[in-house]
Protein backbone atom coordinates (compact mmCIF):
# COMPACT_ATOMS: atom_id res chain seq x y z
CA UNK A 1 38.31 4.26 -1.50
CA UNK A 2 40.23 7.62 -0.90
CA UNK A 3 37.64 9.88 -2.69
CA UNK A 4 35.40 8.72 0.14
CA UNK A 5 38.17 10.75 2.77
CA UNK A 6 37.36 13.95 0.92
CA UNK A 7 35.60 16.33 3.28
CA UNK A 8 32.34 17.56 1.65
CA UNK A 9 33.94 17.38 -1.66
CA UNK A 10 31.31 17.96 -5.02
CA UNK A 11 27.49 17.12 -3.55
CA UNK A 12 24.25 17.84 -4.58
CA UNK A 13 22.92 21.25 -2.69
CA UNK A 14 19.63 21.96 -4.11
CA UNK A 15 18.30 18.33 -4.43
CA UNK A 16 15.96 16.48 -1.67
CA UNK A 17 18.09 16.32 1.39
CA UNK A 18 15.39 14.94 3.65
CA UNK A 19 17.76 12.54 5.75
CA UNK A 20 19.99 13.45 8.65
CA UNK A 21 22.84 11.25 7.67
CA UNK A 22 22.91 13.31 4.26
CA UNK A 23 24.21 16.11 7.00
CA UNK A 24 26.74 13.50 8.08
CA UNK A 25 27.69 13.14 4.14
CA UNK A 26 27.86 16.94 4.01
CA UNK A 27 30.52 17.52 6.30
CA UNK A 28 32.42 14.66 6.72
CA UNK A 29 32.62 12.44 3.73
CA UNK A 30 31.13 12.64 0.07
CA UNK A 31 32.46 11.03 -3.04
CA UNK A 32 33.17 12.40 -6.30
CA UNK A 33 30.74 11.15 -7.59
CA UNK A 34 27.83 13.93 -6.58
CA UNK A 35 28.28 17.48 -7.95
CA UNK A 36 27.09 21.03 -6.13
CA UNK A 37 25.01 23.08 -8.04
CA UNK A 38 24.30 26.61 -7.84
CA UNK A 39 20.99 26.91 -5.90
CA UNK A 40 18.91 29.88 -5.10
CA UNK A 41 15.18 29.82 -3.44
CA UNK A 42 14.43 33.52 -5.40
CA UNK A 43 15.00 31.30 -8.68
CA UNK A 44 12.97 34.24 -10.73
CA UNK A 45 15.62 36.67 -9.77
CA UNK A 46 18.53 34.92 -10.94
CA UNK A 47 16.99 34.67 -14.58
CA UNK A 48 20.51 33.31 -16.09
CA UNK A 49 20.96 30.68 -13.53
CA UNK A 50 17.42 29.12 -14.22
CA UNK A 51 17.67 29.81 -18.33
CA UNK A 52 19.78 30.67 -20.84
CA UNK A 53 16.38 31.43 -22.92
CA UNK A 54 15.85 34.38 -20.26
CA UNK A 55 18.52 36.22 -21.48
CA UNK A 56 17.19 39.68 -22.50
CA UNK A 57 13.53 38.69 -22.39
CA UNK A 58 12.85 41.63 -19.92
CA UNK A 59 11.47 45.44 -20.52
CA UNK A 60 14.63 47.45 -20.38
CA UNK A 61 17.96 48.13 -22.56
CA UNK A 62 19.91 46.68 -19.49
CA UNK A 63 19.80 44.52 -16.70
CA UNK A 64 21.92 43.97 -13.88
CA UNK A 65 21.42 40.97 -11.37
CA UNK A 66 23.13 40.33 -8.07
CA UNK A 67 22.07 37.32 -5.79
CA UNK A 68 23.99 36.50 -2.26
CA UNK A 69 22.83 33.02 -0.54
CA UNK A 70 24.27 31.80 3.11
CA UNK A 71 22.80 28.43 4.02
CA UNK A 72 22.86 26.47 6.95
CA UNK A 73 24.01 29.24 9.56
CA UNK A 74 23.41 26.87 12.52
CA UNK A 75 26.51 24.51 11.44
CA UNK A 76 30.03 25.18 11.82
CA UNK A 77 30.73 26.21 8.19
CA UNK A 78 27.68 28.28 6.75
CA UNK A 79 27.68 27.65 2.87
CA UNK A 80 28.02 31.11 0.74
CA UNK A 81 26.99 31.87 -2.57
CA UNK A 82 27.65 34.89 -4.94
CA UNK A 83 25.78 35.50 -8.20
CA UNK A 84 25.94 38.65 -10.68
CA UNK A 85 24.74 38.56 -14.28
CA UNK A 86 24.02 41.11 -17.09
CA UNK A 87 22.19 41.31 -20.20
CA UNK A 88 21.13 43.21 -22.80
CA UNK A 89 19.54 42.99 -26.24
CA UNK A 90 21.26 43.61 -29.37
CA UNK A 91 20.55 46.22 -32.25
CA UNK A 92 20.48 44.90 -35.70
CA UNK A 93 18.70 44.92 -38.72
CA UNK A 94 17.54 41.41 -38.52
CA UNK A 95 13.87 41.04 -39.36
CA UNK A 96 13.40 37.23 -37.84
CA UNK A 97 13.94 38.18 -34.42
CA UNK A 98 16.29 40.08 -31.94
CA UNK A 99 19.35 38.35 -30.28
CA UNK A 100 20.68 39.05 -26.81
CA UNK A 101 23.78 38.62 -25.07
CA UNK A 102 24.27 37.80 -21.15
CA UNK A 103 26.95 37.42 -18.48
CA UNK A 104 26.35 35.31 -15.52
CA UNK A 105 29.86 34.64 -12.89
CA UNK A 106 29.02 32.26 -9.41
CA UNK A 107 31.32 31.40 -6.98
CA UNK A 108 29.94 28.83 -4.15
CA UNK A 109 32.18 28.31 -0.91
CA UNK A 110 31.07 24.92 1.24
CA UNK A 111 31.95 22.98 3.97
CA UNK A 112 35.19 22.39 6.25
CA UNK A 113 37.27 21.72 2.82
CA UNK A 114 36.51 25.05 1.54
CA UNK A 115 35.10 23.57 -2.07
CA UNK A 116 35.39 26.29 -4.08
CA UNK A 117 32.88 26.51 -7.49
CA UNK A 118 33.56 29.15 -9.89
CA UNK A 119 31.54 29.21 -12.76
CA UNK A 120 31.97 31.89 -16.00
CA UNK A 121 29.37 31.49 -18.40
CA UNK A 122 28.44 33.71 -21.94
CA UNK A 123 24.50 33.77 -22.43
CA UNK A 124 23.29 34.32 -26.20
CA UNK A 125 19.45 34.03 -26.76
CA UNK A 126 17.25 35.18 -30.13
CA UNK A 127 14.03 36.09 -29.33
CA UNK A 128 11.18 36.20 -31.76
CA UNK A 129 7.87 37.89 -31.93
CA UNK A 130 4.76 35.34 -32.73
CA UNK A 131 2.31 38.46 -33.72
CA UNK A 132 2.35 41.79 -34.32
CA UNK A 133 1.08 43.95 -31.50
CA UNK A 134 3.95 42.52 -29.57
CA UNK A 135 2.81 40.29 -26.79
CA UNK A 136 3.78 36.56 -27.45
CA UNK A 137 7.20 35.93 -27.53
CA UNK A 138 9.58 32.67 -27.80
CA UNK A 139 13.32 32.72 -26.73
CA UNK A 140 16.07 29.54 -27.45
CA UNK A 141 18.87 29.93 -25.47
CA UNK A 142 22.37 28.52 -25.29
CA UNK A 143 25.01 29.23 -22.30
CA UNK A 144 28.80 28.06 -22.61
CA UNK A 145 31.41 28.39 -19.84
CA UNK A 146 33.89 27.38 -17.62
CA UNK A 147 33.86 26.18 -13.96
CA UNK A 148 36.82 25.80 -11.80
CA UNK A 149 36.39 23.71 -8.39
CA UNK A 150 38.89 23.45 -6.03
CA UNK A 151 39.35 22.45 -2.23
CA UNK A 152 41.90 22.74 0.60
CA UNK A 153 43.17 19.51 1.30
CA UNK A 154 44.94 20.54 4.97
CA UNK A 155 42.04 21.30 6.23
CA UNK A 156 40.84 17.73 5.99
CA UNK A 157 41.52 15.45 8.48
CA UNK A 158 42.05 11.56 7.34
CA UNK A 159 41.42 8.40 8.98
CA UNK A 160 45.77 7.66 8.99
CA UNK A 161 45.65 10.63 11.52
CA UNK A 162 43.83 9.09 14.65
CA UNK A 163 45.97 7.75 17.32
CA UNK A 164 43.11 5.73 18.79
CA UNK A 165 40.89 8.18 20.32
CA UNK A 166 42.66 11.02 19.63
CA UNK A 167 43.61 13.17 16.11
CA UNK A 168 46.95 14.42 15.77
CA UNK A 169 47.52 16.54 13.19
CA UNK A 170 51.48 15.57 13.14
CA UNK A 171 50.56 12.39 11.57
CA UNK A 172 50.64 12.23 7.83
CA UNK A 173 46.94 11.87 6.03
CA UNK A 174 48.48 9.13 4.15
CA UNK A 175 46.78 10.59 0.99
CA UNK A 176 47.86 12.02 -2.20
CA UNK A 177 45.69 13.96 -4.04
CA UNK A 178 46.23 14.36 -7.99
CA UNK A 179 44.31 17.26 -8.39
CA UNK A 180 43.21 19.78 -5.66
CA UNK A 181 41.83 22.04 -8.62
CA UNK A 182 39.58 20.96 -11.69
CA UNK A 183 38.58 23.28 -14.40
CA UNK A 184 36.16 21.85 -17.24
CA UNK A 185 34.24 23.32 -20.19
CA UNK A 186 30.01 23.33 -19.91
CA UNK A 187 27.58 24.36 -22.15
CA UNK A 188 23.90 24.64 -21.10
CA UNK A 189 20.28 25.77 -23.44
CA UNK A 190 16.74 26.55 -23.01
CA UNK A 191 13.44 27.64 -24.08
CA UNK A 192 10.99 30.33 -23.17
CA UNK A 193 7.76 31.68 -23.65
CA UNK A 194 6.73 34.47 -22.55
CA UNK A 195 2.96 36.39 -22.79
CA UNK A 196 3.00 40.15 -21.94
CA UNK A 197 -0.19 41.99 -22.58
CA UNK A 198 0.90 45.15 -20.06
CA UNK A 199 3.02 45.62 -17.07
CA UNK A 200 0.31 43.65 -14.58
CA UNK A 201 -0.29 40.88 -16.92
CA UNK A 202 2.29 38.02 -18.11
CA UNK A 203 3.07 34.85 -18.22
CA UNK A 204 6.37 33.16 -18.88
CA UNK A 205 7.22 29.29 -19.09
CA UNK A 206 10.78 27.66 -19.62
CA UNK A 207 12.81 24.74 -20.20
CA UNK A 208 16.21 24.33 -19.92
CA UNK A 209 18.76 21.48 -19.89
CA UNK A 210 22.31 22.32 -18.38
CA UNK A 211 25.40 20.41 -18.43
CA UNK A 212 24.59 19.08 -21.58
CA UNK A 213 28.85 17.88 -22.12
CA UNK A 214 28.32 16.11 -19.07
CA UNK A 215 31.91 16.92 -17.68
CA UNK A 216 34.21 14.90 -15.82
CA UNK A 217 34.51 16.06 -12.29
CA UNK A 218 38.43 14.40 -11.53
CA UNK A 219 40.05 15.11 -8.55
CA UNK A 220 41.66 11.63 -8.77
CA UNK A 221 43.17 10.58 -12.10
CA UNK A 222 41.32 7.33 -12.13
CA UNK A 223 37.59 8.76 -11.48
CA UNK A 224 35.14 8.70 -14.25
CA UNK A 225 31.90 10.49 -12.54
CA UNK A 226 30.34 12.57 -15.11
CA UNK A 227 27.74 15.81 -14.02
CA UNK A 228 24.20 14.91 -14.84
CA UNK A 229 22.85 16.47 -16.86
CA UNK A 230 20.29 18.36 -14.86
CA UNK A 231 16.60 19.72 -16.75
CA UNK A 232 14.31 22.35 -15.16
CA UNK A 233 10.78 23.39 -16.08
CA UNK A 234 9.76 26.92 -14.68
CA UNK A 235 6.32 28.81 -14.87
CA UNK A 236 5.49 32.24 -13.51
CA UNK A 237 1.97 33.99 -13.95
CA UNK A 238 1.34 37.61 -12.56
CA UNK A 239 -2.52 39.11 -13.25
CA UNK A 240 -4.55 41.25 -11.50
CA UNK A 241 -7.29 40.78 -8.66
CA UNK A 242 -7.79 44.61 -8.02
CA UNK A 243 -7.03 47.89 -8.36
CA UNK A 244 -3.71 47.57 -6.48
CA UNK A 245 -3.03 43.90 -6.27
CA UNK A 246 -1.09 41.57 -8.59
CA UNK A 247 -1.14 37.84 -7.63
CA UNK A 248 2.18 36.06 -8.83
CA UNK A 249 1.86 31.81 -8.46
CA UNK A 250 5.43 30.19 -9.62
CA UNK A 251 6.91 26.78 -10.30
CA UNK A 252 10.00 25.16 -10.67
CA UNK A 253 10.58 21.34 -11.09
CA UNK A 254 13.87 20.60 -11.67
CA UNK A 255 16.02 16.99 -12.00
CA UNK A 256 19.01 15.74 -12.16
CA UNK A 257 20.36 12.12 -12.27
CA UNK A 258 18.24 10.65 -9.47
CA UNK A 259 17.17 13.76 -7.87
CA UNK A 260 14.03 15.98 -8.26
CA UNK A 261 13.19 19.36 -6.62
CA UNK A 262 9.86 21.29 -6.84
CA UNK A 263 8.84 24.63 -4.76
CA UNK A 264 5.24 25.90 -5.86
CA UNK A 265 3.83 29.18 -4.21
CA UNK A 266 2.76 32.80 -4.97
CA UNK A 267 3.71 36.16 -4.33
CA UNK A 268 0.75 38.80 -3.45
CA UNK A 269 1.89 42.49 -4.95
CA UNK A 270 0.60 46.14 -4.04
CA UNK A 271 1.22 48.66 -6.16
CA UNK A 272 1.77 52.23 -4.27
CA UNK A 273 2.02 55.41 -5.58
CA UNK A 274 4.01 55.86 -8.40
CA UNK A 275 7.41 57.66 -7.77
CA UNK A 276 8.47 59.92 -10.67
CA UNK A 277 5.90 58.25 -12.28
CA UNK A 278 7.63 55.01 -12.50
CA UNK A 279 5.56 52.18 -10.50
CA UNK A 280 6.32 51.46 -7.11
CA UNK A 281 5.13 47.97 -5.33
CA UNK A 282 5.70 45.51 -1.93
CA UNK A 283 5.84 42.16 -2.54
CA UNK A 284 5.20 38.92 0.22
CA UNK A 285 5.61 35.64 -0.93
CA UNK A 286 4.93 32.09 0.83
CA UNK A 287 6.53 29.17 -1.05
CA UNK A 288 7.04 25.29 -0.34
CA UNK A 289 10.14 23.42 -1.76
CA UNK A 290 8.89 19.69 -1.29
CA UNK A 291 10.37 17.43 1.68
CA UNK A 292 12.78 20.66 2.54
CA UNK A 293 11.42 23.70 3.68
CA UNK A 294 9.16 26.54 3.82
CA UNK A 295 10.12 29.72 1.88
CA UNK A 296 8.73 33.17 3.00
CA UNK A 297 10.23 36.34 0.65
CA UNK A 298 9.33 39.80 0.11
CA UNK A 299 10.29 42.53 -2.32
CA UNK A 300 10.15 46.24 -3.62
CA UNK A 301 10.29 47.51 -6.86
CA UNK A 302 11.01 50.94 -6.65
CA UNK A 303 12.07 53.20 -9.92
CA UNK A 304 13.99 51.02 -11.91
CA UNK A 305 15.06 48.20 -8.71
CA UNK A 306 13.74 45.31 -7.60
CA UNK A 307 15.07 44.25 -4.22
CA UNK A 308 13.81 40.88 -2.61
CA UNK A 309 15.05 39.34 0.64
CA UNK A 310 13.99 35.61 1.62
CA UNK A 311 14.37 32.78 4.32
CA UNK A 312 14.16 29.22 4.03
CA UNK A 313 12.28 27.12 6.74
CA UNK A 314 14.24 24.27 7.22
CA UNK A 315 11.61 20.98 7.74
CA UNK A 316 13.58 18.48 6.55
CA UNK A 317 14.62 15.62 9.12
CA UNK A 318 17.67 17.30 9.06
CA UNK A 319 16.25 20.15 11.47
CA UNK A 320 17.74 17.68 14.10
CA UNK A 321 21.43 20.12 13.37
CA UNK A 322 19.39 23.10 12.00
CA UNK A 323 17.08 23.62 14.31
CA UNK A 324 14.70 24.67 11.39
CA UNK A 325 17.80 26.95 9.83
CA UNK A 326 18.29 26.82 6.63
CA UNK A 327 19.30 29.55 3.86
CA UNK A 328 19.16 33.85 3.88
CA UNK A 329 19.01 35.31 0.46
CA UNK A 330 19.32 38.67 -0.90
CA UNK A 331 18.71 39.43 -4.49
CA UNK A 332 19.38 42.88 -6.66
CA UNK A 333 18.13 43.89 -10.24
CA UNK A 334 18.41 47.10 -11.58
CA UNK A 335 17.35 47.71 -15.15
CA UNK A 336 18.28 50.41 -17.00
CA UNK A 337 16.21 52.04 -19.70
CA UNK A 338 17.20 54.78 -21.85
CA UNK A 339 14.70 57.64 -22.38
CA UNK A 340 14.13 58.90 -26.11
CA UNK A 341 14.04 62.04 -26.58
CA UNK A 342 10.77 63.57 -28.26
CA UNK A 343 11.38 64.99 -32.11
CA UNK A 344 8.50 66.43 -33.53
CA UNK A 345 7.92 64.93 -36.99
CA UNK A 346 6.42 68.53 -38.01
CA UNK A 347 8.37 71.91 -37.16
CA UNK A 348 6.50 73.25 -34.67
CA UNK A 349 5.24 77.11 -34.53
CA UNK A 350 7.28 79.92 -32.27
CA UNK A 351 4.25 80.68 -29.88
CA UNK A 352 4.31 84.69 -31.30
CA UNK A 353 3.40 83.61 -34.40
């Protein structure tokens, strides 16, 4: 079949890649069949990615989110991944609830074909109080876009092009490709919870289903593989143990068609001393994503940033090419939050008088 010949064309990333012939798969052949996801071990810090319910369920007018991802460093072509999202709630005199609107863009680069994913997707969310001091919360979600794929087909070499031993690039590939670029319309949704009784103490749950359209992914005019749907449940809790610690467990379980993924572990947080009297913190985090690797992170939130950095531990059995390599990631939020200005409600004295 020629879709077989397609170097690392659309695969599964984030799913349970616990066998070294997937590596094989990887770089050599794939079929269309499999689709690459966007995938990123700080899941909490890519908010849009994990749920369109997320979308302006934060304490801020603004937020701005960048994430950067290179995986697999030890093999010849290091897979890269760029995130940046924003949101922001809306003003209105609707008494039901407040809705929010997001951005999120992704581009992906993999493998020796250089598969290109570009993704474009509009968040809307409406978020609704459940009491009236103003600490339960429950946000639906939807999130339609586009994604483009796209790979280079000459840098692919085909079976037709070995002269016995040998590859010679003179001969033809004896392919012909219908499509070397796919764009197709996807629409995702969620739900969230979220708990916030003060800055130290929350809790917020989600569920969201993406790819509901289930698109055809078509390189070849006479494929018919459909993206799975794919459905993730996500829990973070952050309380209190002391003065100046915060402990943060998270969750993620996520699946799609006949793959699961789960990472479970915590985050320990110490609070400094305020800057500007804004609340300043460090942030080390241990976390296991089943059958694939250890996580370790860390993070500061200083003024109005939050920067975290984090490595994956390769322990799959493919650490027989990794060595135990797997992913560096980098993630940015800055929110922004405006300051109102004090009016006295009563005109206050001159001091002479």
């Amino acid at each position: 079949m020629k879709s077989k010949k397609i170097n690392t064309a659309i695969k599964y990333r984030f799913v349970n890649l616990s066998v070294l012939s997937a590596l094989v798969i990887i770089f050599f052949t794939n079929t269309c069949s499999f689709s690459q996801d966007i995938h990123f071990s700080q899941f909490n810090s890519s908010p849009q990615n994990l749920n369109p319910a997320q979308t302006g369920l934060f304490n801020g007018d603004w937020r701005f989110v960048g994430n950067y991802r290179s995986q697999w460093a030890a093999v010849p072509v290091p897979y890269k991944t760029f995130s940046f999202s924003t949101d922001t709630r809306l003003k209105t005199n609707f008494t039901a609830g407040t809705p929010a609107l997001g951005l999120l863009v992704n581009n992906d680069n993999s493998g020796t074909s250089h598969l290109s994913t570009t993704q474009v997707y509009l968040s809307a969310s409406f978020i609704k109080k459940l009491n009236k001091d103003s600490t339960h919360f429950i946000s639906v979600g939807l999130q339609p876009g586009v994604t483009t794929k796209s790979f280079n087909a000459s840098a692919l070499t085909f079976d037709n092009q070995y002269d016995g031993d040998s590859y010679n690039a003179a001969l033809p590939s004896g392919e012909n490709f219908t499509n070397t670029r796919i764009t197709y319309f996807d629409m995702g949704g969620g739900l969230a919870y979220l708990y916030r009784k003060n800055q130290r103490m929350k809790i917020n749950i989600g569920l969201s289903v993406l790819h509901l359209t289930q698109p055809k992914q078509k390189f070849y005019s006479n494929s018919t593989d459909r993206l799975n749907m794919k459905t993730a449940i996500s829990g973070l809790a952050e309380f209190p143990v002391s003065e100046n610690i915060d402990v943060i467990p998270t969750l993620l379980y996520q699946h799609q068609g006949k793959y699961n993924e789960t990472v479970v572990g915590a985050f320990g947080k110490y609070y400094l001393t305020p800057v500007n009297g804004m609340s300043t913190a460090i942030s080390l985090g241990a976390f296991y994503r089943v059958k694939d690797a250890f996580i370790i992170a860390a993070g500061m939130d200083y003024m109005n940033f939050n920067v975290g950095v984090s490595y994956d531990i390769n322990t799959s059995k493919l650490i027989a090419a990794t060595n135990h390599r797997g992913g560096f990631e980098i993630s940015i939020i800055y929110i922004f939050k405006k300051i109102v200005p004090f009016v006295a409600k009563k005109r206050v004295c001159p001091v002479y008088m």
